[in-house]
C-alpha atoms as a PDB file:
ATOM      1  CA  UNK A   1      54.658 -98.256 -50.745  1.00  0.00           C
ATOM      2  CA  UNK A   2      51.016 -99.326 -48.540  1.00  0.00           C
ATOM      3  CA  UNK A   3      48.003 -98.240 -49.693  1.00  0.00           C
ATOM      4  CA  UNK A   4      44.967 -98.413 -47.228  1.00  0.00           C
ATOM      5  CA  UNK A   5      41.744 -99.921 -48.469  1.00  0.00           C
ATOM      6  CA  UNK A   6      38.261 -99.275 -46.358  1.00  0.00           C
ATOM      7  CA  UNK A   7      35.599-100.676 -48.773  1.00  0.00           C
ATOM      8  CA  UNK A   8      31.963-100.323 -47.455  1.00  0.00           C
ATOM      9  CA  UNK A   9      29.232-102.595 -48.874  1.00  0.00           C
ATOM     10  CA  UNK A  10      26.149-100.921 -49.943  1.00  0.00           C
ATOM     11  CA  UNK A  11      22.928-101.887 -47.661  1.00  0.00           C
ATOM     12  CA  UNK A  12      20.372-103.894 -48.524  1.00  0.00           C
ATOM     13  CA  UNK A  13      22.494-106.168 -50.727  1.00  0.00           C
ATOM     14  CA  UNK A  14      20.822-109.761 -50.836  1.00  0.00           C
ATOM     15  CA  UNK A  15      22.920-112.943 -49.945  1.00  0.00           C
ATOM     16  CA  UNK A  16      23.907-113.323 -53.995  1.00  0.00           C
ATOM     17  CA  UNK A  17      25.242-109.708 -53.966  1.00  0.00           C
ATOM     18  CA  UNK A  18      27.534-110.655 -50.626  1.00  0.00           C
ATOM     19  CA  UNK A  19      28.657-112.999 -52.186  1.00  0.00           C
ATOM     20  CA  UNK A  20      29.560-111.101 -55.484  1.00  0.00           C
ATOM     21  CA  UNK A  21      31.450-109.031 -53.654  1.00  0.00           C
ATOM     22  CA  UNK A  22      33.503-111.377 -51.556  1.00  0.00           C
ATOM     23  CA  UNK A  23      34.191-113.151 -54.833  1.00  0.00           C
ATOM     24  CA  UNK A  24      35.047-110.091 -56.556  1.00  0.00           C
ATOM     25  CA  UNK A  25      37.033-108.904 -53.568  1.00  0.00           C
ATOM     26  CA  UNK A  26      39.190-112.174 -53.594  1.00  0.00           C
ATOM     27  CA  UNK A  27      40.350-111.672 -57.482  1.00  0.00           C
ATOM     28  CA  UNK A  28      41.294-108.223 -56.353  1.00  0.00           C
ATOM     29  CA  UNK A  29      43.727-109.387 -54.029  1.00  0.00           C
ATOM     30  CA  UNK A  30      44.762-112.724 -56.104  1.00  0.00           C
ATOM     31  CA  UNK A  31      45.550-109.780 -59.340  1.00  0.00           C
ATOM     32  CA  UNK A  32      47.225-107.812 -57.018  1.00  0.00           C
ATOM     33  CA  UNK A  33      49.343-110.382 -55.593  1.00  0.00           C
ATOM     34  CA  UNK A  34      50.346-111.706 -59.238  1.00  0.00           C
ATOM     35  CA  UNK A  35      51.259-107.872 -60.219  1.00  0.00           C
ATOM     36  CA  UNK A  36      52.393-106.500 -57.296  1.00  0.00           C
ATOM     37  CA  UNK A  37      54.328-108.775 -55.552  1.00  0.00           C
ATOM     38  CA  UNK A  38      52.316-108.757 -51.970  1.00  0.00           C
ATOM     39  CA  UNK A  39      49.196-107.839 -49.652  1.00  0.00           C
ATOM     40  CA  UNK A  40      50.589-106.366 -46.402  1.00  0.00           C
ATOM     41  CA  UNK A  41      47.382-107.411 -44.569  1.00  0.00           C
ATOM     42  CA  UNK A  42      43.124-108.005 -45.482  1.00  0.00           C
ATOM     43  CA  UNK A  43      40.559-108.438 -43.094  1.00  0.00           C
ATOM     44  CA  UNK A  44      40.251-112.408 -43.583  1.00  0.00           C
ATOM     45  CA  UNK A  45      37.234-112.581 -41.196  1.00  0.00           C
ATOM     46  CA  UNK A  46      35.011-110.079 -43.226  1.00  0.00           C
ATOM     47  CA  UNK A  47      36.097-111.835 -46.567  1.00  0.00           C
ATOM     48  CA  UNK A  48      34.979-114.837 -45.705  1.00  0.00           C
ATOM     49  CA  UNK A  49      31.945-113.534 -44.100  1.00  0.00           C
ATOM     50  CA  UNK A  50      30.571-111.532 -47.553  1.00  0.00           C
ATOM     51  CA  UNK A  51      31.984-115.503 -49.182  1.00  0.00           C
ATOM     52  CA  UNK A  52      29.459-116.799 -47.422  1.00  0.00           C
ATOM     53  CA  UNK A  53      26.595-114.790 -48.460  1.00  0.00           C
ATOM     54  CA  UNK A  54      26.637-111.814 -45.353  1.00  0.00           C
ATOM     55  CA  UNK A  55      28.019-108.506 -44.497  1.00  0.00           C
ATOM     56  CA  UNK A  56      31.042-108.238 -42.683  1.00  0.00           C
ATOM     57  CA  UNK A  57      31.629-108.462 -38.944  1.00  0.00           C
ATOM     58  CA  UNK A  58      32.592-105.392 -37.276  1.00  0.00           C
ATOM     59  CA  UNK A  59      36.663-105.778 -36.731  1.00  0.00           C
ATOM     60  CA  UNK A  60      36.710-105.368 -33.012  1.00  0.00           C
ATOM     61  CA  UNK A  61      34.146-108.432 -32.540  1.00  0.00           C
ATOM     62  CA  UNK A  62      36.773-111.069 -34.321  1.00  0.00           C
ATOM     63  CA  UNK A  63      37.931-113.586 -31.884  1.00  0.00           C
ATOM     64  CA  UNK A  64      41.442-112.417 -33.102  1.00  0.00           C
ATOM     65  CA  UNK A  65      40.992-108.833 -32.292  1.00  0.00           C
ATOM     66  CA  UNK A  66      39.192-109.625 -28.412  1.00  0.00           C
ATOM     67  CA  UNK A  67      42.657-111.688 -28.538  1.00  0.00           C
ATOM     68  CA  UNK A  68      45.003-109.061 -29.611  1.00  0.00           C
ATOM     69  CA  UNK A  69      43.267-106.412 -27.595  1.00  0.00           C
ATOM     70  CA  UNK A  70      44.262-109.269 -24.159  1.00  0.00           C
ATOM     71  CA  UNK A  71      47.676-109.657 -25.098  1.00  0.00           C
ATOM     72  CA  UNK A  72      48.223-105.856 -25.341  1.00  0.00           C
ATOM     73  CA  UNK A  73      46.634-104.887 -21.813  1.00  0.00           C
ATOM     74  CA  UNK A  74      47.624-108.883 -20.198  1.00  0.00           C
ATOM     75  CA  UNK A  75      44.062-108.944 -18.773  1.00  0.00           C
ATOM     76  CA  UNK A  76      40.855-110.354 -20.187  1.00  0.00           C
ATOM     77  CA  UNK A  77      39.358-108.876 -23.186  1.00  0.00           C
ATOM     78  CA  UNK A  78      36.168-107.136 -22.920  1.00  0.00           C
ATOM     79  CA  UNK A  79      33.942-107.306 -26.098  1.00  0.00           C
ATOM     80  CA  UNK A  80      33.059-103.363 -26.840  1.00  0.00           C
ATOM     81  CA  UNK A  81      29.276-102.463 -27.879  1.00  0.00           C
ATOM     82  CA  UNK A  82      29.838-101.904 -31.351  1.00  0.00           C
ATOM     83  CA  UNK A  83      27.264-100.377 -33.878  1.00  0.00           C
ATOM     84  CA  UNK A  84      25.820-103.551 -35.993  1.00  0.00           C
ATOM     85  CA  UNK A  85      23.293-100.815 -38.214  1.00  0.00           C
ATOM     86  CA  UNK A  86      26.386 -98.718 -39.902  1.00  0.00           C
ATOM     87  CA  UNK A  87      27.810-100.790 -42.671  1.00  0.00           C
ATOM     88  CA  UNK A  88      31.341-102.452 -41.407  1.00  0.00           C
ATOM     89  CA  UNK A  89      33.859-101.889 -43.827  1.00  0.00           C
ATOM     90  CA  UNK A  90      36.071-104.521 -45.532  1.00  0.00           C
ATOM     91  CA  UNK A  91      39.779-102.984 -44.876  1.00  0.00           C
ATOM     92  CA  UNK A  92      42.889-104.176 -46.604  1.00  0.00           C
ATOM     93  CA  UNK A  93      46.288-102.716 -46.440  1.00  0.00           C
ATOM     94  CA  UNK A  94      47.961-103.045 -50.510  1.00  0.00           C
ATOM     95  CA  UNK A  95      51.912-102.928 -51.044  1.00  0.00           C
ATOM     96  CA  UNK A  96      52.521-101.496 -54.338  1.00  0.00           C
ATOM     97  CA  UNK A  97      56.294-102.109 -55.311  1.00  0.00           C
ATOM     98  CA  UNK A  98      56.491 -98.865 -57.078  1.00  0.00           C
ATOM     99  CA  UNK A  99      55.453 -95.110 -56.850  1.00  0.00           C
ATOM    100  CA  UNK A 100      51.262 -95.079 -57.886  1.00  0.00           C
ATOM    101  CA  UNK A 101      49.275 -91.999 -58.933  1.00  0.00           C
ATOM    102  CA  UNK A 102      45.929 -91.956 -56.797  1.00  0.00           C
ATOM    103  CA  UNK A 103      44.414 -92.096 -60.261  1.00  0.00           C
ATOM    104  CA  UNK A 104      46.487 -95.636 -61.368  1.00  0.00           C
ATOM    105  CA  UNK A 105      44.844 -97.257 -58.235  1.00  0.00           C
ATOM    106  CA  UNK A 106      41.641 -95.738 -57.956  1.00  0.00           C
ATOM    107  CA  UNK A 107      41.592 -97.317 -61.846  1.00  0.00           C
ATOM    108  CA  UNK A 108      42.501-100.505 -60.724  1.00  0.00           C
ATOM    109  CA  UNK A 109      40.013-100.262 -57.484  1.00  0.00           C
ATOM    110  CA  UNK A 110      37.315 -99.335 -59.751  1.00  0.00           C
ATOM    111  CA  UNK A 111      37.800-102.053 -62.445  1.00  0.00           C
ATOM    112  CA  UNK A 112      37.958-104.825 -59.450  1.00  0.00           C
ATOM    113  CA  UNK A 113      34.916-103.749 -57.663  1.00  0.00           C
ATOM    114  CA  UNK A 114      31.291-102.699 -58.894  1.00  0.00           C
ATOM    115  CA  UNK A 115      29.728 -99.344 -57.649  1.00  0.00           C
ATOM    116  CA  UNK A 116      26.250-101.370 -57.730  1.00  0.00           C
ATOM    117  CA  UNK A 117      27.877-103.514 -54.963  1.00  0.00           C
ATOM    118  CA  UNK A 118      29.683-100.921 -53.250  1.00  0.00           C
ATOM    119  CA  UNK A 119      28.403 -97.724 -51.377  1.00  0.00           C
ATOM    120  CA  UNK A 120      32.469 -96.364 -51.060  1.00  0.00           C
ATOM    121  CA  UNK A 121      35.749 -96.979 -50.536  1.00  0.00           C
ATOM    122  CA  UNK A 122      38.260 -95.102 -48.782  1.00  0.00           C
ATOM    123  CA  UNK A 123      41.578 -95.126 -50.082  1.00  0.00           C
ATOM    124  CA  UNK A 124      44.251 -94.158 -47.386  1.00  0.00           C
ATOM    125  CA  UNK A 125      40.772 -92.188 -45.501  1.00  0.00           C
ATOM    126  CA  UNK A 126      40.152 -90.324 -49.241  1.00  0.00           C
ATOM    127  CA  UNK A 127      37.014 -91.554 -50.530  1.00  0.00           C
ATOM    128  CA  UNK A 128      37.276 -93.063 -54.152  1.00  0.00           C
ATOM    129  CA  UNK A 129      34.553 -90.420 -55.271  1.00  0.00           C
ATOM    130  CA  UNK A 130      36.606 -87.311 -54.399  1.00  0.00           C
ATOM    131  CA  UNK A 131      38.666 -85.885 -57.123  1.00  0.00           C
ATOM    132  CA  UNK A 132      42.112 -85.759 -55.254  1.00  0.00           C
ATOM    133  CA  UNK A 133      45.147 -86.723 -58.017  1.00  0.00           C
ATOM    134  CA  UNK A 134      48.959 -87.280 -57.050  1.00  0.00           C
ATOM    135  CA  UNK A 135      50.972 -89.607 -55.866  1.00  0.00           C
ATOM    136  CA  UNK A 136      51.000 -91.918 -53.201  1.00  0.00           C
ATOM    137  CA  UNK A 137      53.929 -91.449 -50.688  1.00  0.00           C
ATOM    138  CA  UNK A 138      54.492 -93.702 -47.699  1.00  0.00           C
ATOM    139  CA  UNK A 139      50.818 -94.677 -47.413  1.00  0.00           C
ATOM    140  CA  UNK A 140      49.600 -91.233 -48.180  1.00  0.00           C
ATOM    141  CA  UNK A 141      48.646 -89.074 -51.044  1.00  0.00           C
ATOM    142  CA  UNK A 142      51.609 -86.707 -52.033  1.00  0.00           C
ATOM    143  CA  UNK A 143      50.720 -83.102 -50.933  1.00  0.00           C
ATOM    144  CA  UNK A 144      49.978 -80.442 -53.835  1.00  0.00           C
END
């Protein structure tokens, strides 16, 4: 089973607080791996980006996406105009090698990552504030 991560730093966080959060983010994923077997995929750039003391770079400006995005059309990449003022998500993709209630990994999401350092987090597009409860089926919470 995937679970989809979208975790948005809160603005205004000094370089200390970046960093925090990087560090804080890379425990997440070392526990995870330890527990659960695997990470299906983590946005490596934006990691190492809050490691270094900064907010993460919007996806589509990564040299690997302007790559991806050439070998899918087989021209030249062009570089979009993307919004630098809107906090850029960290995104992660989780594989959890058993069924999880929403509540089991919004508890584990919670204990890995502080609110004071966070503005949200989206779990599968479901915001980690929202009451929603069930299960987690195929990537998406079961429906009620």
């Amino acid at each position: 089973m995937t679970v989809n991560f979208d975790i948005y730093p809160r603005q205004a966080l000094t370089p200390a607080d970046f960093k925090a959060l990087g560090r804080s983010l890379r425990r997440w994923l070392r526990l995870h791996v330890k527990q659960q077997g695997s990470v299906r995929w983590y946005d490596t750039d934006g990691l190492e980006d809050l490691l270094k003391g900064g907010p993460p770079r919007p996806l589509a400006s990564t040299p690997e996406h302007l790559e991806s995005q050439a070998a899918a059309g087989g021209g030249t990449a062009v570089l979009e105009h993307v919004d630098t003022e809107t906090p850029q998500p960290i995104c992660l993709s989780l594989i959890y090698n058993k069924p999880m209630e929403h509540r089991q990994v919004l508890a584990a999401v919670r204990r890995a990552l502080s609110s004071e350092l966070v503005a949200d987090v989206l779990v599968n597009g479901q915001s980690w504030d929202d009451a929603g409860h069930g299960e987690f089926h195929g990537g998406r919470p079961a429906a009620h």
